[in-house]
Protein backbone atom coordinates (compact mmCIF):
# COMPACT_ATOMS: atom_id res chain seq x y z
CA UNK A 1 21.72 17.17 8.19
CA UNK A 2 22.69 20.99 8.90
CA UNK A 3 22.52 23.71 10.61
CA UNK A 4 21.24 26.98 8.79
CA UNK A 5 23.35 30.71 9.93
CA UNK A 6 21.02 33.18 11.59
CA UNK A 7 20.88 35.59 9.30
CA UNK A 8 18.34 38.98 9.16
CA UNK A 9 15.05 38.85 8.32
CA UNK A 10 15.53 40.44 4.90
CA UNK A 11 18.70 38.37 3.72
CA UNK A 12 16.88 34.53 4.18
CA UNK A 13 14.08 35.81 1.93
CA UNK A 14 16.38 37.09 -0.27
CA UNK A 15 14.72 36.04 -3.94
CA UNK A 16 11.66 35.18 -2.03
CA UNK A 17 9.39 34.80 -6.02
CA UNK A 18 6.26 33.49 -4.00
CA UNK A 19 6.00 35.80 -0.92
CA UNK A 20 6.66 32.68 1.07
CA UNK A 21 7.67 35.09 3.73
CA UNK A 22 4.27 36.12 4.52
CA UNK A 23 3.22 32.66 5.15
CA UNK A 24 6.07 32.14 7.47
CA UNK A 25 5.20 34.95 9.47
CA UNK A 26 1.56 32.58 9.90
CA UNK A 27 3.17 29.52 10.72
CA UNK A 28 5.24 31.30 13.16
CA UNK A 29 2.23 32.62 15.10
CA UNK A 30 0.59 29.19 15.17
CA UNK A 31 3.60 27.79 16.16
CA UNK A 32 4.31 29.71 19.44
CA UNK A 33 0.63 29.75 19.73
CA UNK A 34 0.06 25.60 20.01
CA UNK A 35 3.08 25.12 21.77
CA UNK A 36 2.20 27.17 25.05
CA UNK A 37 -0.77 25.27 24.63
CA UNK A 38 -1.51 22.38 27.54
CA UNK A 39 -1.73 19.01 25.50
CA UNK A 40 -5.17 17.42 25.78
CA UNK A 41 -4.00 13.88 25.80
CA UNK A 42 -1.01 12.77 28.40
CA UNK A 43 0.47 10.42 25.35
CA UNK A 44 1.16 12.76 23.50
CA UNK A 45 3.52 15.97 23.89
CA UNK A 46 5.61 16.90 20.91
CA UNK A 47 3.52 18.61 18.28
CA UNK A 48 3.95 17.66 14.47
CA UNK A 49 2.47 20.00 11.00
CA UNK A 50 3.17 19.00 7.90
CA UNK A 51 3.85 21.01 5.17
CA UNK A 52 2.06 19.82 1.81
CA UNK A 53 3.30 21.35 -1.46
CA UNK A 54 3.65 19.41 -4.92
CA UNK A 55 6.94 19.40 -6.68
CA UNK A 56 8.11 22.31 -7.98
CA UNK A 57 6.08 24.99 -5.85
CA UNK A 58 8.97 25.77 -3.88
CA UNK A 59 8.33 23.90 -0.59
CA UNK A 60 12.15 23.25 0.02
CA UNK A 61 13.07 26.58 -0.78
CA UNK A 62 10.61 27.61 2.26
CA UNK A 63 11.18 24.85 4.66
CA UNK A 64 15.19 26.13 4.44
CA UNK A 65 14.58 30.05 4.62
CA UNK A 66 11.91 29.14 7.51
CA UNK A 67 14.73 27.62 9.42
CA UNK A 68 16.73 30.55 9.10
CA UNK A 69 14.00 32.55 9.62
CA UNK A 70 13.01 30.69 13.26
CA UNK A 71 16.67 30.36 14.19
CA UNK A 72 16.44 33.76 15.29
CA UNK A 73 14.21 33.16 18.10
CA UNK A 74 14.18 29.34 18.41
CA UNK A 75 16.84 26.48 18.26
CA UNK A 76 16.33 24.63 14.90
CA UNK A 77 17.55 21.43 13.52
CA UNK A 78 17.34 20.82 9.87
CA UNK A 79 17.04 17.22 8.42
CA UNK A 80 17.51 16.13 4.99
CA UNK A 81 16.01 12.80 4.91
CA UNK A 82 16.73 12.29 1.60
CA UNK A 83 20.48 12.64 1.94
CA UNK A 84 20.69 10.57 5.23
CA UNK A 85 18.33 7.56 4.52
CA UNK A 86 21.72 6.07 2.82
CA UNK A 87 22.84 5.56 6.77
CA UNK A 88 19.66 3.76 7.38
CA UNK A 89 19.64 5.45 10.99
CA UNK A 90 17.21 8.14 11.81
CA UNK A 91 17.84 8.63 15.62
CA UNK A 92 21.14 9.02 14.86
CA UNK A 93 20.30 11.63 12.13
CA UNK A 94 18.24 13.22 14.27
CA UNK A 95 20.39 13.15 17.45
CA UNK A 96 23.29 14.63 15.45
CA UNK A 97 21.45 17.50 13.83
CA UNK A 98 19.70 18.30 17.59
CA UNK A 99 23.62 18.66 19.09
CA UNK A 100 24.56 20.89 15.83
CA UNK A 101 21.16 22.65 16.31
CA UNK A 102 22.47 23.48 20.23
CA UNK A 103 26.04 24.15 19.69
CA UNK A 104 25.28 27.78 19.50
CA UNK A 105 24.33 27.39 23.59
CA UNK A 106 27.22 24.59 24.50
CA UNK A 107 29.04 27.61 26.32
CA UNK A 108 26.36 27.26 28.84
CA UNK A 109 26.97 24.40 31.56
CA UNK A 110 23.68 23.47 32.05
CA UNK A 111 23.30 23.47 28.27
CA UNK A 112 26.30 21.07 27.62
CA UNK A 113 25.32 18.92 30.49
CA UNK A 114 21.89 18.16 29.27
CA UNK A 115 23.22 17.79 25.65
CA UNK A 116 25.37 14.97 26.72
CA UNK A 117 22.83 13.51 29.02
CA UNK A 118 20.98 13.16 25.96
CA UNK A 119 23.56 12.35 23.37
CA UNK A 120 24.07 9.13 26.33
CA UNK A 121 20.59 8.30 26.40
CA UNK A 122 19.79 8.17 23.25
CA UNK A 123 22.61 6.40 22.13
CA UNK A 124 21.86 3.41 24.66
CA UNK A 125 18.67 3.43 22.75
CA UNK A 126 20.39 3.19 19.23
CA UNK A 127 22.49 0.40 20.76
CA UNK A 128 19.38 -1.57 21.44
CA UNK A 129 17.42 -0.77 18.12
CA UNK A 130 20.33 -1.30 16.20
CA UNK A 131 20.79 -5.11 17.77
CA UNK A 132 17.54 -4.96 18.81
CA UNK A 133 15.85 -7.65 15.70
CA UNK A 134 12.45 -5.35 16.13
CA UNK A 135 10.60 -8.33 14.05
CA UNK A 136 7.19 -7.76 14.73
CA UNK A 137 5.41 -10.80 13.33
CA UNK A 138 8.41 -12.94 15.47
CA UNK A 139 7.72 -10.86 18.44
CA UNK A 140 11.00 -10.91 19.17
CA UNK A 141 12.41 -7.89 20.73
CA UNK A 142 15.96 -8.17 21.53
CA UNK A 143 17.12 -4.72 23.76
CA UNK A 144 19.10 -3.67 26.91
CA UNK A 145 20.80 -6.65 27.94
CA UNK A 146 20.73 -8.00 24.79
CA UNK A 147 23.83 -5.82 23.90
CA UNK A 148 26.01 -6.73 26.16
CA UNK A 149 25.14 -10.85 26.35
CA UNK A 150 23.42 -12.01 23.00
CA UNK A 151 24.03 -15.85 23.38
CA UNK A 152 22.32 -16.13 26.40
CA UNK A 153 18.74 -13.87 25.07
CA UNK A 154 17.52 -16.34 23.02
CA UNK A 155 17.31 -20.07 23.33
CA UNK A 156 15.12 -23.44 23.43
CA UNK A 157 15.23 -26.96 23.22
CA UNK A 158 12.52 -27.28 20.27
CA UNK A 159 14.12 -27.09 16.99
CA UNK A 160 11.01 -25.57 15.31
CA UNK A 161 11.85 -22.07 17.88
CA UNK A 162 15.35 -22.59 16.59
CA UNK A 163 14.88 -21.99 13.18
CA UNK A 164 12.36 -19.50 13.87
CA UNK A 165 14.68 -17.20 15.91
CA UNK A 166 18.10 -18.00 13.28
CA UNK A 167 15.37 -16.95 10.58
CA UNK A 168 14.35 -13.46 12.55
CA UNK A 169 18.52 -12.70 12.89
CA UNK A 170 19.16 -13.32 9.35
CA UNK A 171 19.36 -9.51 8.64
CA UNK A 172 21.95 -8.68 11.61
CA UNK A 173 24.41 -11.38 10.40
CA UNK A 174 25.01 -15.16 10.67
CA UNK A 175 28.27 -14.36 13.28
CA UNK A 176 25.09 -13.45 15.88
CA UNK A 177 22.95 -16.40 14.59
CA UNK A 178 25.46 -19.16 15.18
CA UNK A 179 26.61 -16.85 19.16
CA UNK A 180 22.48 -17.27 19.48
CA UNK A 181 22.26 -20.80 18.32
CA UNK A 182 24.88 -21.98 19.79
CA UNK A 183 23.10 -21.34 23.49
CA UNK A 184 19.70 -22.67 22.06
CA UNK A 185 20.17 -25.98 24.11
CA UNK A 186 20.86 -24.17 26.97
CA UNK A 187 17.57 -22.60 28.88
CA UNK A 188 14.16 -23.45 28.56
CA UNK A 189 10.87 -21.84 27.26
CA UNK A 190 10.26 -20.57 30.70
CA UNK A 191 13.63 -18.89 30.91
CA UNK A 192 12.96 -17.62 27.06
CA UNK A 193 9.78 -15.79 28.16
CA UNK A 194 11.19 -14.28 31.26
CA UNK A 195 14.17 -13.25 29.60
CA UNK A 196 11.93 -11.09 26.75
CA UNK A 197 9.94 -10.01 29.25
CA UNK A 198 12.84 -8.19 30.98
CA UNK A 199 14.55 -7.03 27.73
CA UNK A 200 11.01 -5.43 26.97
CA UNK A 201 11.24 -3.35 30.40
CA UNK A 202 14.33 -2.78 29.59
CA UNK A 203 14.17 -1.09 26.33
CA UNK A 204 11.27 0.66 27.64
CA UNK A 205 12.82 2.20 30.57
CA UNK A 206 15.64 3.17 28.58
CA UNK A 207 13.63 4.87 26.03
CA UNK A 208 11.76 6.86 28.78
CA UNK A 209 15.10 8.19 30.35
CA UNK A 210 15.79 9.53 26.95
CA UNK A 211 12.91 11.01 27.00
CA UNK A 212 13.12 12.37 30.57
CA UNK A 213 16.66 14.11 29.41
CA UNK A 214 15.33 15.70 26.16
CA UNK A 215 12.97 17.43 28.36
CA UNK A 216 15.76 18.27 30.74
CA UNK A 217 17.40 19.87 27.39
CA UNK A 218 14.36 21.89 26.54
CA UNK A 219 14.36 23.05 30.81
CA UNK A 220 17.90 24.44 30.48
CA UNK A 221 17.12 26.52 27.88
CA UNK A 222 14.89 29.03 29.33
CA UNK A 223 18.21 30.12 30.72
CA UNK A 224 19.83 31.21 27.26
CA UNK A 225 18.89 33.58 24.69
CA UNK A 226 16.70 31.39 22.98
CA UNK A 227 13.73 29.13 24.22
CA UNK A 228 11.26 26.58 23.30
CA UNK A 229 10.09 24.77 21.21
CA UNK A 230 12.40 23.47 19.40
CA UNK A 231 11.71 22.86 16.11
CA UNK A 232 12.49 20.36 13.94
CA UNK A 233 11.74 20.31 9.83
CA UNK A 234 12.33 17.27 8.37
CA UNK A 235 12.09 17.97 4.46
CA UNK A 236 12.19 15.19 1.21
CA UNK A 237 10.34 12.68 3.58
CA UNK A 238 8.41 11.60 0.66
CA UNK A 239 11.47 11.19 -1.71
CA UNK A 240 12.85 8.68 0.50
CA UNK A 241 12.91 4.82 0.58
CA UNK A 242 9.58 3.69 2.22
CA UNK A 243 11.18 1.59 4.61
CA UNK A 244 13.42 4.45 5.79
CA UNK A 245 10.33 6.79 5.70
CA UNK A 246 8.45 4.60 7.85
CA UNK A 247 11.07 4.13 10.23
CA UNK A 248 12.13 7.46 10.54
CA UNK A 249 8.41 8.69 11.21
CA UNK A 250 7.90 5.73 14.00
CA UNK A 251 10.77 6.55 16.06
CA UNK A 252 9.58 10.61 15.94
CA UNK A 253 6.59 8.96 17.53
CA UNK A 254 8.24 6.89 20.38
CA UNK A 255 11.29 8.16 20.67
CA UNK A 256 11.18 12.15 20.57
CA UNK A 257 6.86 12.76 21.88
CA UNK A 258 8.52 15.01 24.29
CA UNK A 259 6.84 18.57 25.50
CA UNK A 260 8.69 21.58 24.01
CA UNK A 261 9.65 20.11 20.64
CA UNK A 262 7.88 20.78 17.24
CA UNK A 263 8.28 18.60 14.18
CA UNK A 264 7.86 19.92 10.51
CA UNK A 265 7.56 17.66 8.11
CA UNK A 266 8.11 18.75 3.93
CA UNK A 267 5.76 16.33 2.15
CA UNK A 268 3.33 15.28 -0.39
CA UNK A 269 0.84 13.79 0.75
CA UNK A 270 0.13 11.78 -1.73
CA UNK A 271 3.06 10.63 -2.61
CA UNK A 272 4.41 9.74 0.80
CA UNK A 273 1.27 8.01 1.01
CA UNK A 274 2.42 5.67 -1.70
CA UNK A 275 5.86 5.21 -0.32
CA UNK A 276 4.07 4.46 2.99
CA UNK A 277 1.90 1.44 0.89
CA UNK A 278 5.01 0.83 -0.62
CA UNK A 279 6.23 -0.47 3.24
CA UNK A 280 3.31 -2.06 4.45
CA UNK A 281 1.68 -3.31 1.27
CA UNK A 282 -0.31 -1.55 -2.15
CA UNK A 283 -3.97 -2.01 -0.02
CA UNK A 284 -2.83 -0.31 3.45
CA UNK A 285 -4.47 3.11 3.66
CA UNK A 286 -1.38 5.22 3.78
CA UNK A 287 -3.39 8.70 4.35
CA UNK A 288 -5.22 7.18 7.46
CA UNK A 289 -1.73 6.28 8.64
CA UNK A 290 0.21 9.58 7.73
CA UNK A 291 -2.98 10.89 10.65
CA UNK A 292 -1.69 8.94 13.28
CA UNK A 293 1.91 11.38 12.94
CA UNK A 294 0.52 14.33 12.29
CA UNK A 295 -1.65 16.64 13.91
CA UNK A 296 -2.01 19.93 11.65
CA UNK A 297 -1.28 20.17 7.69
CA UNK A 298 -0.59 23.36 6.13
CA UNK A 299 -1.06 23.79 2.56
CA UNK A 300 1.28 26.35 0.81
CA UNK A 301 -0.49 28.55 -1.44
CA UNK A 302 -0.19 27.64 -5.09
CA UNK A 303 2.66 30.15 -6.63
CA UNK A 304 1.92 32.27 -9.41
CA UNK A 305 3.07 30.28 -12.75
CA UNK A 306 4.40 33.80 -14.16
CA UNK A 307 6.65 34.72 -11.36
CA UNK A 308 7.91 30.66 -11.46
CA UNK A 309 8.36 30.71 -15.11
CA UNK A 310 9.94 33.91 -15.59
CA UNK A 311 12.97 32.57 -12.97
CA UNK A 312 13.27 29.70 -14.98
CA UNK A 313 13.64 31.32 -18.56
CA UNK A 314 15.77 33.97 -17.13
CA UNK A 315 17.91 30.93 -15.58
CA UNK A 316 17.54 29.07 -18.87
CA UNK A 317 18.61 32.31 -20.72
CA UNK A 318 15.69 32.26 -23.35
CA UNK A 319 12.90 35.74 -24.05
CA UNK A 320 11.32 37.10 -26.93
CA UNK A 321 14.79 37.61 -28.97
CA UNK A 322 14.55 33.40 -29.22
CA UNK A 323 11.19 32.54 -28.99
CA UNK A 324 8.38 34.98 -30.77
CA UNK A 325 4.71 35.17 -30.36
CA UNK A 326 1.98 37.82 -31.47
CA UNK A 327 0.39 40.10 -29.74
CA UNK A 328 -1.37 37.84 -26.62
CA UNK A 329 -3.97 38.89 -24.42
CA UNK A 330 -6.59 37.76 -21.95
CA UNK A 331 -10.12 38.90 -23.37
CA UNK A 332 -11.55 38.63 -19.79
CA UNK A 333 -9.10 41.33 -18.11
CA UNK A 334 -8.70 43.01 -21.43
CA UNK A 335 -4.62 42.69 -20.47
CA UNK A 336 -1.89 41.91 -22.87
CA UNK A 337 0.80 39.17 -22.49
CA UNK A 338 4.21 41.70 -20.98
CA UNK A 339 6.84 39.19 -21.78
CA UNK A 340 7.14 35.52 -22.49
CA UNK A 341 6.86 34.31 -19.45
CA UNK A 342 3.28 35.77 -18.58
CA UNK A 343 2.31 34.33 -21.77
CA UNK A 344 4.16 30.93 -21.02
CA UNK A 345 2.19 31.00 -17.54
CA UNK A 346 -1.19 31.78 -19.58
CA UNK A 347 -0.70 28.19 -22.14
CA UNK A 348 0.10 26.44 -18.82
CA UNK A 349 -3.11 27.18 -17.08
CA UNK A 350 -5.17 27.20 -20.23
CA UNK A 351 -3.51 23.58 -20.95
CA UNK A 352 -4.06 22.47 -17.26
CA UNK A 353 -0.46 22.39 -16.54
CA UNK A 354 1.11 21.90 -12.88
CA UNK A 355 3.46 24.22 -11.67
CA UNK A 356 5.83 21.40 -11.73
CA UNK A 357 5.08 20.80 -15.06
CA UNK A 358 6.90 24.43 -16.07
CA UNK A 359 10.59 22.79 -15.33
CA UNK A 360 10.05 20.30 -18.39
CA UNK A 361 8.34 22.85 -20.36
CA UNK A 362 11.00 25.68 -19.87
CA UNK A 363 13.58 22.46 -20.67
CA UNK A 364 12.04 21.50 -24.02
CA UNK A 365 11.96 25.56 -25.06
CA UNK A 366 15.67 26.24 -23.75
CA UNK A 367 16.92 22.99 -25.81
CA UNK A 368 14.72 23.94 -28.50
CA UNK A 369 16.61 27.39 -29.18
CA UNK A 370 20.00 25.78 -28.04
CA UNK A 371 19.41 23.09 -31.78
CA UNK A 372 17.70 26.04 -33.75
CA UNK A 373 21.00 27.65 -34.86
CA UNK A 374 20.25 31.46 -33.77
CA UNK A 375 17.16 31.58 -35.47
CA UNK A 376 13.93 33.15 -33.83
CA UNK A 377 10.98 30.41 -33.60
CA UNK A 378 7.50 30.89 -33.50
CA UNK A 379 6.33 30.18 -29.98
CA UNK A 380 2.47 30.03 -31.31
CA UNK A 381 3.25 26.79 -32.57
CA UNK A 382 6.39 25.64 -31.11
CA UNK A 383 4.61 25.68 -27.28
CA UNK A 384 1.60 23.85 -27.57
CA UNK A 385 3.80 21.19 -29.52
CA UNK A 386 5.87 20.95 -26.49
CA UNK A 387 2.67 21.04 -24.37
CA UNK A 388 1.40 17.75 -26.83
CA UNK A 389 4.20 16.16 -26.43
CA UNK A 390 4.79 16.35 -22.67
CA UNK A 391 0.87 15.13 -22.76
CA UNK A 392 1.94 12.31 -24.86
CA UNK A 393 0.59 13.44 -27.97
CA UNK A 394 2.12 11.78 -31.21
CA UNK A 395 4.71 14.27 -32.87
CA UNK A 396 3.51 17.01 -34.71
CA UNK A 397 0.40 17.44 -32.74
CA UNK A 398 -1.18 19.89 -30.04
CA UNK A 399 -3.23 19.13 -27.30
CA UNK A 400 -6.85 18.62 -27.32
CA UNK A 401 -8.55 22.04 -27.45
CA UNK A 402 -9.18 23.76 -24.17
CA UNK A 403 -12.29 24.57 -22.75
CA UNK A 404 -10.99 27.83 -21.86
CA UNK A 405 -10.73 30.23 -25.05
CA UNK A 406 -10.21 33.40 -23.53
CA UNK A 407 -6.67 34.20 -24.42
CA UNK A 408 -5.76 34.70 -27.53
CA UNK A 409 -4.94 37.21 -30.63
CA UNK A 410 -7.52 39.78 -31.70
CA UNK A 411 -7.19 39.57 -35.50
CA UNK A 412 -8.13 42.77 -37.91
CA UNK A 413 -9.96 41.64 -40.79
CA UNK A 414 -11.73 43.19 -44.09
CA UNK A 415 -15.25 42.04 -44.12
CA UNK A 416 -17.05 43.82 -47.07
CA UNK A 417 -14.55 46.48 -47.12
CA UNK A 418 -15.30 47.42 -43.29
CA UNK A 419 -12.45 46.43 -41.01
CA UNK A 420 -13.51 44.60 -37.74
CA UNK A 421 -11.96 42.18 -35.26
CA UNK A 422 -11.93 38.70 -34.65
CA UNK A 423 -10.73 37.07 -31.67
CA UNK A 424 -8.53 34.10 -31.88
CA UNK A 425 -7.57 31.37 -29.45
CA UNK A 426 -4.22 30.42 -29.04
CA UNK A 427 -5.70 26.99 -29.82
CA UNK A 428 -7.01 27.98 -32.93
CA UNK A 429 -3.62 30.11 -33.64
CA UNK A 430 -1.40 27.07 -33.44
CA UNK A 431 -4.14 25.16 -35.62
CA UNK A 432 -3.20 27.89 -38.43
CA UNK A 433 0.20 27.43 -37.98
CA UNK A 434 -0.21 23.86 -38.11
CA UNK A 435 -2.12 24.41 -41.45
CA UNK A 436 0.38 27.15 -42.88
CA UNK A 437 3.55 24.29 -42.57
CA UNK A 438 1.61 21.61 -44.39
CA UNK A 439 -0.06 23.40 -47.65
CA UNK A 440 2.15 24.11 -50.89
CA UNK A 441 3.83 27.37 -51.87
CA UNK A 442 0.66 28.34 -54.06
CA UNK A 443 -1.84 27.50 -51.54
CA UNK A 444 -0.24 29.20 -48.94
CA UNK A 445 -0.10 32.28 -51.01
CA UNK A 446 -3.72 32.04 -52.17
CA UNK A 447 -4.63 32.07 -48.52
CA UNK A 448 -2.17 34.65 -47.61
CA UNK A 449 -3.92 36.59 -50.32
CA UNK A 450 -7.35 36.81 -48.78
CA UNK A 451 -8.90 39.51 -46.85
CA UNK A 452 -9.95 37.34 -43.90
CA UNK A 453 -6.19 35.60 -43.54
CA UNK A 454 -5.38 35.09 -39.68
CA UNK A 455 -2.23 35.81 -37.95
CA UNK A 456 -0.72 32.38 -37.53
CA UNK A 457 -0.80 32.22 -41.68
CA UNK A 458 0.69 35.87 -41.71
CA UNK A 459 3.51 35.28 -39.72
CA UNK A 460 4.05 32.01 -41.11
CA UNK A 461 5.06 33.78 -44.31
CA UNK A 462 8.98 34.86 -42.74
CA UNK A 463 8.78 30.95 -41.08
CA UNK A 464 8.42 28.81 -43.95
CA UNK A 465 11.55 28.25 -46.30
CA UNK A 466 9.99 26.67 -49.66
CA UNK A 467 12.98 26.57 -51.95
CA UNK A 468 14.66 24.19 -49.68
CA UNK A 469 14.21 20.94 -50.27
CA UNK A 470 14.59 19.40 -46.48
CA UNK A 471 14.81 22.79 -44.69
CA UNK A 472 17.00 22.93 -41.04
CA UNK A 473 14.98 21.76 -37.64
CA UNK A 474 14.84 25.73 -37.14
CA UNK A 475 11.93 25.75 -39.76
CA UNK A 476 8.13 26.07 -39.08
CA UNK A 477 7.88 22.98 -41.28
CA UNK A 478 9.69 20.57 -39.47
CA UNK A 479 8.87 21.67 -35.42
CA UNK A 480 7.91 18.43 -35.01
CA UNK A 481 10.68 16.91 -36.49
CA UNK A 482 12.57 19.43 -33.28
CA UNK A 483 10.65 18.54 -30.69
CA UNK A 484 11.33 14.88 -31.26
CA UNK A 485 14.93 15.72 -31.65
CA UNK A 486 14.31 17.80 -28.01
CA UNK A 487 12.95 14.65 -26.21
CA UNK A 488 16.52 12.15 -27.24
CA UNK A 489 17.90 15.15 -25.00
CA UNK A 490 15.49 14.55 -22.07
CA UNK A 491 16.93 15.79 -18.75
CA UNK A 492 16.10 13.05 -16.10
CA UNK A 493 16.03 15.73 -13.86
CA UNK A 494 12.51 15.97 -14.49
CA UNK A 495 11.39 12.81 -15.27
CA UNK A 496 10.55 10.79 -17.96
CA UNK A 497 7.01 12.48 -18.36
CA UNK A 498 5.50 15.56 -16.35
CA UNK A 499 2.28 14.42 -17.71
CA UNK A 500 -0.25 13.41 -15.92
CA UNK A 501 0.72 14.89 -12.55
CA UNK A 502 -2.12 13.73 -10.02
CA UNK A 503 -2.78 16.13 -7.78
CA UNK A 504 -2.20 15.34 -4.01
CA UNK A 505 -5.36 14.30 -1.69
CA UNK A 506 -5.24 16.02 1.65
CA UNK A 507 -5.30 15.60 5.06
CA UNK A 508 -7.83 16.28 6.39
């Protein structure tokens, strides 16, 4: 958990490759827009949006700036959930980064008052859960007084209760089993039902005056600098263990539905969705239950590959001086390829590539030049290889030919003495490649030789090295041979395979 400096406007989108600014200047407005807003239901206050991005499209980056970016107007806590799901407590995670959140306003009486009001409250309540045995199926719910007399909470003169109830404690530790069965003789059924029925009002009263001093909290600050809502962004939910996520989720719901606070949540959907099933079971519908948290998604916009992957080969340190391709250009907007990372960003979407796929892409290149000895290689072929193998293809081959031929090389050619074009895919480019590295010296030159020779056989002329006898891995020959070399290197980083990436189903 943290607290993000206020910083100006222009410095937290510093390196802002998306214009993720622009959409946090939207969620802004619909922020302070919904939360002046009466709530149409009394049971429920707080107001929760989740922000849905895959991996790799930046939604971290823009969950921290937009903290920094509402800080200036709004008190804003910051939860990794990721980093604290080791503690296995998410009040207290979320308690702790609320007083950090506040400590900007602590010189304010009222401010501090209400803080520790709160930090009281709500640690009566973590008390209670943290004793509490919250075992549903038991429907045993052990809170208030349980704390400060556990022997005398549970007991019973049947022996079948008795194991049921040393069963339900087995998790909090067999000290507390043997304090609880030791009283087991002690008071009846009768007693045992009363005696749950007043823990239950109990914990429930003692969750409400938590509630009642959060509000308090959000009250007192109308008179500082800043004012309400709160917000809240909770980011790496979905990376979290599903018991954790669950948890963490269900006691935003009870514990913090409070007027004057807004939750964000960082997900995807669909893969919180899993770690949700992952909790409750593989059949439980975990979209339908992700609905009952949240009350507005926002989807960020899809970045632009080129702007993604030309920050990633900059950071990777590769360009054209390591990696070569001809001239490549889009036939439909007539526009050619300005560096290697537009025409990178071009493969990707022609080979139906995520924008998290571009991290073990630009990976395979970067280790690719780092084992090629200073050489220059021939992108043409060397990229869809990489693109094959992330898809799983065997080595040595590219993937299955796009429907989409529109980029490509536009090839000169002598046709009867007249010189026209052709147009060439970048599918059909690497295919000559491909062809070049497997004929003989003779062949090669007997093709090279004719009028109609493409590019990929041209340039394969300064690529090939027949006079050695097993050539380095820096050869066009043997880029298979390299790529397989590349994946003993694999960075976990980015998984074992980026391929397939199943795209996330929405809220709706």
């Amino acid at each position: 958990m943290e607290q993000n400096t206020v910083l100006e406007d222009d410095d937290v989108w510093k390196g802002d490759l998306f214009s993720r600014r622009e959409e946090a200047l939207l969620l802004q407005a619909y922020i302070e827009s919904v939360s002046e807003r009466p709530s149409s239901r009394e049971d429920k206050r707080a107001f929760t949006i989740a922000v849905d991005a895959g991996y790799g499209e930046g939604k971290s980056f823009f969950l921290r700036r937009f903290a920094d970016h509402m800080s200036q107007n709004h008190p804003v806590a910051f939860v990794d959930a990721w980093a604290d799901d080791l503690a296995d407590q998410p009040l207290t995670a979320l308690a702790a980064t609320l007083n950090t959140a506040l400590k900007p306003f602590m010189t304010e009486p009222l401010i501090q008052g209400k803080m520790a009001t709160f930090l009281r409250k709500s640690g009566q309540v973590a008390k209670i859960a943290g004793i509490g045995l919250l075992r549903r199926g038991l429907g045993l719910v052990i809170t208030g007084g349980a704390v400060d007399g556990i022997d005398s909470v549970l007991a019973s003169t049947d022996l079948a209760v008795k194991e049921v109830i040393e069963d339900g404690m087995a998790d909090v530790g067999q000290g507390l089993v043997d304090d609880t069965a030791n009283g087991i003789t002690s008071v009846g059924a009768n007693d045992l039902m009363q005696t749950r029925i007043d823990e239950f009002e109990a914990g429930r009263a003692a969750i409400q005056s938590m509630k009642d001093s959060l509000s308090g909290l959000i009250d007192a600050l109308e008179h500082t600098t800043s004012h309400p809502p709160i917000i809240i962004i909770i980011d790496e939910l979905d990376r979290c263990r599903p018991t954790y996520a669950v948890k963490l989720l269900e006691e935003i719901k009870h514990l913090f539905d409070v007027s004057g606070i807004v939750f964000i949540l960082g997900i995807n959907t669909q893969q919180l969705s899993h770690s949700v099933a992952g909790a409750y079971g593989s059949k439980f519908d975990g979209i339908s239950y992700l609905k009952r948290f949240i009350d507005r998604q926002y989807k960020l916009a899809k970045p632009e590959f080129d702007k993604l992957v030309r920050q990633q080969c900059l950071q990777a340190g590769i360009g054209s001086a390591q990696i070569a391709f001809p001239q490549i250009m889009n036939f439909k907007s007539h526009l050619q390829a300005k560096d290697l990372a537009e025409i990178i960003s071009w493969y990707m979407q022609i080979y139906q590539l995520t924008a998290r796929d571009s991290f073990q892409l630009i990976d395979i290149l970067q280790t690719s030049v780092s084992l090629s000895e200073g050489k220059q290689l021939h992108g043409a072929l060397l990229v869809p290889l990489a693109i094959g193998h992330m898809k799983g293809k065997p080595a040595g081959e590219i993937p299955d030919r796009p429907t989409d031929h529109t980029i490509g090389y536009r090839n000169r050619i002598n046709n009867n003495g007249k010189i026209q074009t052709e147009d060439i895919s970048i599918h059909r480019l690497a295919e000559d490649f491909i062809y070049s590295s497997k004929i003989s010296k003779s062949e090669f030159y007997k093709s090279y030789s004719e009028n109609n020779a493409s590019v990929g056989i041209i340039a394969a002329s300064t690529a090939i090295d027949w006079d050695n006898e097993k050539p380095p891995l820096n050869d066009m020959t043997r880029y298979h041979d390299l790529i397989e070399a590349v994946g003993r290197f694999r960075n976990p980083k980015v998984g074992e395979s980026a391929w397939p990436v199943e795209e996330p189903r929405y809220l709706s």
